[in-house]
N, C-alpha and C. Protein backbone atom coordinates (compact mmCIF):
# COMPACT_ATOMS: atom_id res chain seq x y z
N UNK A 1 11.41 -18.49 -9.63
CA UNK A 1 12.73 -17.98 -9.34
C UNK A 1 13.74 -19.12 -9.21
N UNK A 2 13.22 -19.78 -8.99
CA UNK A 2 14.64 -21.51 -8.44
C UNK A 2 14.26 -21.96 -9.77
N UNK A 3 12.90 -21.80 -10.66
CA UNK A 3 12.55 -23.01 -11.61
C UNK A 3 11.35 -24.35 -11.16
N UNK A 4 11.32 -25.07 -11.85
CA UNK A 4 10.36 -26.36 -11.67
C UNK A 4 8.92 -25.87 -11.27
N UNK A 5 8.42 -26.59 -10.33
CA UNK A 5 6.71 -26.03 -10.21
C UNK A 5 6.55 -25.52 -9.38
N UNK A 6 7.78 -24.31 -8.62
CA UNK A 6 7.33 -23.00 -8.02
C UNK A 6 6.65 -21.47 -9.06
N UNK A 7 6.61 -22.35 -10.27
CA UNK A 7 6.04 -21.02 -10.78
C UNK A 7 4.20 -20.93 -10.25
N UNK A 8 3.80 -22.12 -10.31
CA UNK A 8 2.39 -21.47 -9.89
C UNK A 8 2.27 -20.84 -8.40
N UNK A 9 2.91 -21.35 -7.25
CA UNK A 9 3.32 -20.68 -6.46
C UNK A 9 3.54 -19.07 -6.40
N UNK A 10 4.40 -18.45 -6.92
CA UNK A 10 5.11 -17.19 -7.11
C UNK A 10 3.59 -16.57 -7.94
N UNK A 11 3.24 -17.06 -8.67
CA UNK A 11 2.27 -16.78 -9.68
C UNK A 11 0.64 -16.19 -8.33
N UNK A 12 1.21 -17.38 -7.39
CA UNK A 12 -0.13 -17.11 -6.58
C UNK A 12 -0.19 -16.00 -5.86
N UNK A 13 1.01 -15.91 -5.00
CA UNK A 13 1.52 -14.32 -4.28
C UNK A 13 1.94 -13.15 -5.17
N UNK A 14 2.15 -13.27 -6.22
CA UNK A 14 2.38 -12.10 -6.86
C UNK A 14 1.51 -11.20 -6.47
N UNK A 15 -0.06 -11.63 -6.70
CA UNK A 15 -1.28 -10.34 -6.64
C UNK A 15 -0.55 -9.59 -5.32
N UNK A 16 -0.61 -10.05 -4.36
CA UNK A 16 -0.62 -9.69 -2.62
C UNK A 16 0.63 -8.94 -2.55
N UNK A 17 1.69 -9.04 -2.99
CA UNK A 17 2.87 -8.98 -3.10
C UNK A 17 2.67 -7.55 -3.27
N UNK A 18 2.17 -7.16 -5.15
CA UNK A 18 1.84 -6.11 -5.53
C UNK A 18 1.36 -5.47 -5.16
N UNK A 19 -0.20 -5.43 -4.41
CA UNK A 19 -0.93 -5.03 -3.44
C UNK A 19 -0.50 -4.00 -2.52
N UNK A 20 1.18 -4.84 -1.94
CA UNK A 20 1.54 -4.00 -0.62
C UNK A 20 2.88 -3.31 -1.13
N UNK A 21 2.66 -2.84 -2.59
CA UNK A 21 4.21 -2.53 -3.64
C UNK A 21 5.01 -3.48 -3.12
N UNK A 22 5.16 -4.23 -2.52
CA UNK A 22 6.54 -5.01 -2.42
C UNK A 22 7.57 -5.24 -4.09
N UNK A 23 8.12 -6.23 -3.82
CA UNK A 23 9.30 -6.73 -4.49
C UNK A 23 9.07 -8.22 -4.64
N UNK A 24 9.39 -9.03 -5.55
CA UNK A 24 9.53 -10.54 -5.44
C UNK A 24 11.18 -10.51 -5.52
N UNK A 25 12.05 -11.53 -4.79
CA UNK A 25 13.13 -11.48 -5.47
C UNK A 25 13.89 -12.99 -5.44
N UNK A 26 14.95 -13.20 -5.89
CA UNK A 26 15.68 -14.87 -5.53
C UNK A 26 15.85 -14.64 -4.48
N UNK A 27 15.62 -16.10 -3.82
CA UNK A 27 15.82 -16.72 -2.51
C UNK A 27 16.88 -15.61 -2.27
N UNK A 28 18.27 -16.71 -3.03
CA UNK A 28 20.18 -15.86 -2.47
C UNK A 28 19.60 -14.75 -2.47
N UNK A 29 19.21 -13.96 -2.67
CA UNK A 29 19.45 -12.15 -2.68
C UNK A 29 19.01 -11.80 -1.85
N UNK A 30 18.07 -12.63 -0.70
CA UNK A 30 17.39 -11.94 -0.11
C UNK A 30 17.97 -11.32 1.11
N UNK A 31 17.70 -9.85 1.66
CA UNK A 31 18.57 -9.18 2.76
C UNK A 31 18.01 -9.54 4.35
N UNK A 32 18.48 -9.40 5.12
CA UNK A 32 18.06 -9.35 6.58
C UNK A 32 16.62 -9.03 6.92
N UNK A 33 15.98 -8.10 6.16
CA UNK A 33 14.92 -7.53 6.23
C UNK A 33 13.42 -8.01 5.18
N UNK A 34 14.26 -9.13 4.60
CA UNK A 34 12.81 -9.59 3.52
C UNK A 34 12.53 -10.58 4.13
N UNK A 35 11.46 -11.54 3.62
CA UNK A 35 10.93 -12.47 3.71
C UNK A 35 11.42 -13.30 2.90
N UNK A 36 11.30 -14.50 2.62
CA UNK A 36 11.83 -15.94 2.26
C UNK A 36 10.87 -16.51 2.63
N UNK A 37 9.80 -17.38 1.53
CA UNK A 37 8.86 -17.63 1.09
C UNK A 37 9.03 -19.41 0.51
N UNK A 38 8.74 -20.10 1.89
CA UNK A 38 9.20 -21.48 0.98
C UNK A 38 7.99 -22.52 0.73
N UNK A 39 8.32 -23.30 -0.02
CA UNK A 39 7.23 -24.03 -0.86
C UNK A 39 7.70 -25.85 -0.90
N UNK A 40 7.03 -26.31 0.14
CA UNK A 40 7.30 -28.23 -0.19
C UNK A 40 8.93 -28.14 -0.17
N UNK A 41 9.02 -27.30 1.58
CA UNK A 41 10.32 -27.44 2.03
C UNK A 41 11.44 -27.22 1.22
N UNK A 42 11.27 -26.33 0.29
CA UNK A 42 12.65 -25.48 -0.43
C UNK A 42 12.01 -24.19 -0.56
N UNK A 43 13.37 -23.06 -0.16
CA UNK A 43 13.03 -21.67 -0.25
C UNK A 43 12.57 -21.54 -2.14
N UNK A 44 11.87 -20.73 -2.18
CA UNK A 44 11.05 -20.30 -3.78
C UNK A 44 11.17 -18.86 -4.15
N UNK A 45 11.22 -18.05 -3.12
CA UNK A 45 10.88 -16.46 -3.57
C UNK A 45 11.64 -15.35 -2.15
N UNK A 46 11.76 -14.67 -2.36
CA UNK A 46 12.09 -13.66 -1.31
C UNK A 46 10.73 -12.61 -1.64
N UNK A 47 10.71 -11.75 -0.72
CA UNK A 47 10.08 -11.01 -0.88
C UNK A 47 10.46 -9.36 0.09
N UNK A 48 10.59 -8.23 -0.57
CA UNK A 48 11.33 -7.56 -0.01
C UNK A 48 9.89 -6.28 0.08
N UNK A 49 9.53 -5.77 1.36
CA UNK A 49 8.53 -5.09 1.98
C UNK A 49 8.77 -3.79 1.58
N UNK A 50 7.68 -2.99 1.26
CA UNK A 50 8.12 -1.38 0.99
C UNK A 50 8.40 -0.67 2.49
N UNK A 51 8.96 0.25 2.36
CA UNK A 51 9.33 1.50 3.51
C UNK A 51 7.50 2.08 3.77
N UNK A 52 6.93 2.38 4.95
CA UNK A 52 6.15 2.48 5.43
C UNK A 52 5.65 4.10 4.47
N UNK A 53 6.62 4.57 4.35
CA UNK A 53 6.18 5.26 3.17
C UNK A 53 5.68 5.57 1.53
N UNK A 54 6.72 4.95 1.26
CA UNK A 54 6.73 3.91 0.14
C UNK A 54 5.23 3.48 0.20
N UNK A 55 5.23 2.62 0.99
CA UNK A 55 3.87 1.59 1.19
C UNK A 55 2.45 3.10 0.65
N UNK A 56 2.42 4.29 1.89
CA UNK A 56 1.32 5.36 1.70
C UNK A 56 1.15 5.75 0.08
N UNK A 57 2.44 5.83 -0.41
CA UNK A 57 2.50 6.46 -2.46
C UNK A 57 1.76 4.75 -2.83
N UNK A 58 1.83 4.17 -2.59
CA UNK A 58 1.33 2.77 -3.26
C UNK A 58 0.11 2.70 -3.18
N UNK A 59 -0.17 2.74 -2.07
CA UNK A 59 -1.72 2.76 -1.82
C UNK A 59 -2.30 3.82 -2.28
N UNK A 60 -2.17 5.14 -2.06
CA UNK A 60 -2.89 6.06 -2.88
C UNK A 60 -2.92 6.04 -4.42
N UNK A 61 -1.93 5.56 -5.43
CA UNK A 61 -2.06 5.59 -6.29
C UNK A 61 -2.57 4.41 -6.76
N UNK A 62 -3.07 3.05 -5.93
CA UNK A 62 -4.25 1.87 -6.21
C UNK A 62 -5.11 2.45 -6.23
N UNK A 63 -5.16 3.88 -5.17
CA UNK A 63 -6.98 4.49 -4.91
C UNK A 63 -7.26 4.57 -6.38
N UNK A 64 -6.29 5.81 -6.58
CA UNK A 64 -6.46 6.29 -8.17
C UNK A 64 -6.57 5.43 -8.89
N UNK A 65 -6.43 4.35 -9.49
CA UNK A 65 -6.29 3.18 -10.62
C UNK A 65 -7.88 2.75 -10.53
N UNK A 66 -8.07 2.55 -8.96
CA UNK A 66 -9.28 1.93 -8.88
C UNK A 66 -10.49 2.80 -9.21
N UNK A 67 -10.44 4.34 -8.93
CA UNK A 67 -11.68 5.18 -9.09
C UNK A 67 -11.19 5.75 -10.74
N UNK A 68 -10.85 5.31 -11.57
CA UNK A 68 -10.22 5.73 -12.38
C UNK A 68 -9.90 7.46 -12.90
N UNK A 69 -9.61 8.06 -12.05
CA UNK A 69 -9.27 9.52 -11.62
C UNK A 69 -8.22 10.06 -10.44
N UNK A 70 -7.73 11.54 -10.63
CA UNK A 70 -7.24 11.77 -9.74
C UNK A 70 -7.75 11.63 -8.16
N UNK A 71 -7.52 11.38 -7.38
CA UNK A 71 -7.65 11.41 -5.76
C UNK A 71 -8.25 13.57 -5.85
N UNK A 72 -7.58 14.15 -6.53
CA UNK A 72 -7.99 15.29 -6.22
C UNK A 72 -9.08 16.29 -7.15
N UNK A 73 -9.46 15.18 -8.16
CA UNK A 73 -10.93 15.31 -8.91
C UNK A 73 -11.90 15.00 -8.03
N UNK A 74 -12.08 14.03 -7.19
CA UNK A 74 -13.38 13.56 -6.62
C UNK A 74 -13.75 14.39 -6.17
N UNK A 75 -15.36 13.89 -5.42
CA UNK A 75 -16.25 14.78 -4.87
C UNK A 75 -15.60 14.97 -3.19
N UNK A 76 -16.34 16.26 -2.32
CA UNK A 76 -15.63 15.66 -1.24
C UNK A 76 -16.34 14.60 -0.59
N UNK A 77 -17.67 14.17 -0.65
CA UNK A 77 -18.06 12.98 -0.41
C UNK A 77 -16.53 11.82 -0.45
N UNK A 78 -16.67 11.83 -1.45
CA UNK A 78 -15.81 10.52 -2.13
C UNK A 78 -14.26 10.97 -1.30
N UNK A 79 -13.97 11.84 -1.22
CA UNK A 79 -12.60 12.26 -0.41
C UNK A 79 -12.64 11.65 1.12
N UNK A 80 -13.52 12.23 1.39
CA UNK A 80 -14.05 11.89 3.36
C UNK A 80 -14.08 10.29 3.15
N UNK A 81 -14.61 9.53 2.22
CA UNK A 81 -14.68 7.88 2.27
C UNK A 81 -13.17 7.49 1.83
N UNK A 82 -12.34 7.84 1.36
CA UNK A 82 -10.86 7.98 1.08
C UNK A 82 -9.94 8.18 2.02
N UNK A 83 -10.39 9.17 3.09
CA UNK A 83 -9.56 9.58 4.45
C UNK A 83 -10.01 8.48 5.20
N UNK A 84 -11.21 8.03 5.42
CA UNK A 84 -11.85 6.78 6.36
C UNK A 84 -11.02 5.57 5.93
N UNK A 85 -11.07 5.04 4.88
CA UNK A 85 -10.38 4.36 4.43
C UNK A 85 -8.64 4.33 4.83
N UNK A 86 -7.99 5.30 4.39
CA UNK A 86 -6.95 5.62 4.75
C UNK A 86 -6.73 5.20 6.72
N UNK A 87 -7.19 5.68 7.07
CA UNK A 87 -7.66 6.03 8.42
C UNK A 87 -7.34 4.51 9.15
N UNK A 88 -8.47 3.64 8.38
CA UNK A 88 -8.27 2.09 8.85
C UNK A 88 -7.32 1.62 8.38
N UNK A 89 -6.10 1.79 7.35
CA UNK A 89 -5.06 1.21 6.79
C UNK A 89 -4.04 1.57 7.70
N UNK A 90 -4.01 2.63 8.56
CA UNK A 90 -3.26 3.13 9.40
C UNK A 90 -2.44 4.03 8.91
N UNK A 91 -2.81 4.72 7.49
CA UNK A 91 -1.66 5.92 6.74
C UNK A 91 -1.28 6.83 7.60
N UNK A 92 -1.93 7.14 8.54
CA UNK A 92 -1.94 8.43 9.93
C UNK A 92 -0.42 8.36 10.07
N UNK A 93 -0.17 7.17 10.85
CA UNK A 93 0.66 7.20 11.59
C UNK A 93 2.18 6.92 10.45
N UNK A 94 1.88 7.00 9.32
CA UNK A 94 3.23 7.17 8.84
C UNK A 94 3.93 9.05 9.04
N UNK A 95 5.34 9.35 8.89
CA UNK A 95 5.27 10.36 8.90
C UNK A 95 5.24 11.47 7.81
N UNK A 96 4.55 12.49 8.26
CA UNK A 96 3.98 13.24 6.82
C UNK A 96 2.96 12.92 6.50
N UNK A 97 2.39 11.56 6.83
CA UNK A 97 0.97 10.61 6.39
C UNK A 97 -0.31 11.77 5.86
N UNK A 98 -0.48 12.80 6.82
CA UNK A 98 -1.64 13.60 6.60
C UNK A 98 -0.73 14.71 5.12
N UNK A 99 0.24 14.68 5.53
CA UNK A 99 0.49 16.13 4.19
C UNK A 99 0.51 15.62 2.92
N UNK A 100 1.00 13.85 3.10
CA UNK A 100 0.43 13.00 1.67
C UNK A 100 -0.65 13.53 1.24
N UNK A 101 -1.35 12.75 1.82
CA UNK A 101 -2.87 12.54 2.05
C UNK A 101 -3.26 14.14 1.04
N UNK A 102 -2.86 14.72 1.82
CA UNK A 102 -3.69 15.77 1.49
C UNK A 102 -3.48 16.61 -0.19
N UNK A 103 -2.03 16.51 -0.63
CA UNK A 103 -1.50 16.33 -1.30
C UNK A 103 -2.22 16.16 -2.49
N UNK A 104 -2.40 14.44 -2.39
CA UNK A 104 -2.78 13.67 -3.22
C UNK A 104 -4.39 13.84 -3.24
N UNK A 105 -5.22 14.41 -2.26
CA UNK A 105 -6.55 15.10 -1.94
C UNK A 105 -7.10 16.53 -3.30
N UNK A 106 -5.84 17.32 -3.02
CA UNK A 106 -5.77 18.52 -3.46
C UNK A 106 -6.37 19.43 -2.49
N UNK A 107 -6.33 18.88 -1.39
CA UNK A 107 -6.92 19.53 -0.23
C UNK A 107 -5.79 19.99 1.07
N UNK A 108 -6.43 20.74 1.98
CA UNK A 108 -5.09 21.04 2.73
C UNK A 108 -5.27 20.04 4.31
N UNK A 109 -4.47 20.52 4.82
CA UNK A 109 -4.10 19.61 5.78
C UNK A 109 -4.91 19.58 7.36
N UNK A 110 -5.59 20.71 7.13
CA UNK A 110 -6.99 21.63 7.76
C UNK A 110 -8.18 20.64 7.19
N UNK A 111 -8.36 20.44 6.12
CA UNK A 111 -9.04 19.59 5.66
C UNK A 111 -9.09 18.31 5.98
N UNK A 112 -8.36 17.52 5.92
CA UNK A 112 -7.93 16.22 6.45
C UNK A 112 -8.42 16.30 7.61
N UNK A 113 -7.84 17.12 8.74
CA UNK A 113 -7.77 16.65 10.24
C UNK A 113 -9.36 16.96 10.19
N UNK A 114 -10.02 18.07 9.41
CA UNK A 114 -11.47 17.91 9.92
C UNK A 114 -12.02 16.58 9.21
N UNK A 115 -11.61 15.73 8.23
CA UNK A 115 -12.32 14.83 7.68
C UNK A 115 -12.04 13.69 8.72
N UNK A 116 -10.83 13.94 9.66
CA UNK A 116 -10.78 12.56 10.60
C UNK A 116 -11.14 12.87 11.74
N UNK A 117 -12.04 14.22 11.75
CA UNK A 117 -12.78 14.68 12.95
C UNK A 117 -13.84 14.68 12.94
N UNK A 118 -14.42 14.41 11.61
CA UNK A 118 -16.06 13.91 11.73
C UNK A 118 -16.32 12.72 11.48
N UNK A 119 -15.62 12.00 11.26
CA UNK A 119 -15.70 10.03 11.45
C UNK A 119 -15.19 10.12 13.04
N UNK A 120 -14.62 10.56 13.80
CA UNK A 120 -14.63 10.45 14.87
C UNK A 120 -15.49 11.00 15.91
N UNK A 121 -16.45 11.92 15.27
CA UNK A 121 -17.46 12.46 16.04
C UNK A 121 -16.86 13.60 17.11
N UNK A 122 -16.04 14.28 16.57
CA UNK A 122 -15.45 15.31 17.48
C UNK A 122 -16.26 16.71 17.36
């Protein structure tokens, strides 16, 4: 973004960046709310964070990329290890988090709360 040999830099955070949908952006642009990312004491990159929601559509659709199928083809085996998962990322507590979830499940929302009621042993 500045030029010279911050490209392997930028090159290195990109993966992570993507990971959490973020944004890379120029240093100047960056708002109140990003990050500024500096490298051998000069700013190199901004980086601008998704909305906690935002963030839940990102991650579910890595699920999908990664199992190469819909979230609402799988088995429910494979669903219940999806909600666990979810579960430890902290998707819960976004809001709506479970009607995503479930959504993107093809399952209902009855479903869900029992899939985070038998990893919890309720």
């Amino acid at each position: 973004m500045t030029g010279g040999g911050d490209e392997p830099f930028i090159a290195a955070v990109k993966p992570l960046v993507d990971a959490m949908g973020g944004e890379l952006l120029p240093p100047d642009e960056a708002g109140p709310d990003d990050v500024v990312l500096a490298w051998e004491g000069a700013d190199v990159v901004a980086v601008r964070l998704p909305q906690l929601a935002d963030s839940l559509d990102h991650i579910l659709a890595a699920m999908e990329r990664k199992r190469g199928k819909p979230l609402a083809d799988l088995d429910r085996k494979a669903k219940q290890e999806v909600v666990r998962v979810l579960e430890a990322r902290g998707a819960f507590s976004v809001r709506h988090g479970v009607e995503t979830v479930a959504s993107a499940l093809g399952v209902s929302r009855f479903t869900v709360y029992n899939y985070l009621n038998r990893e919890k042993g309720v």
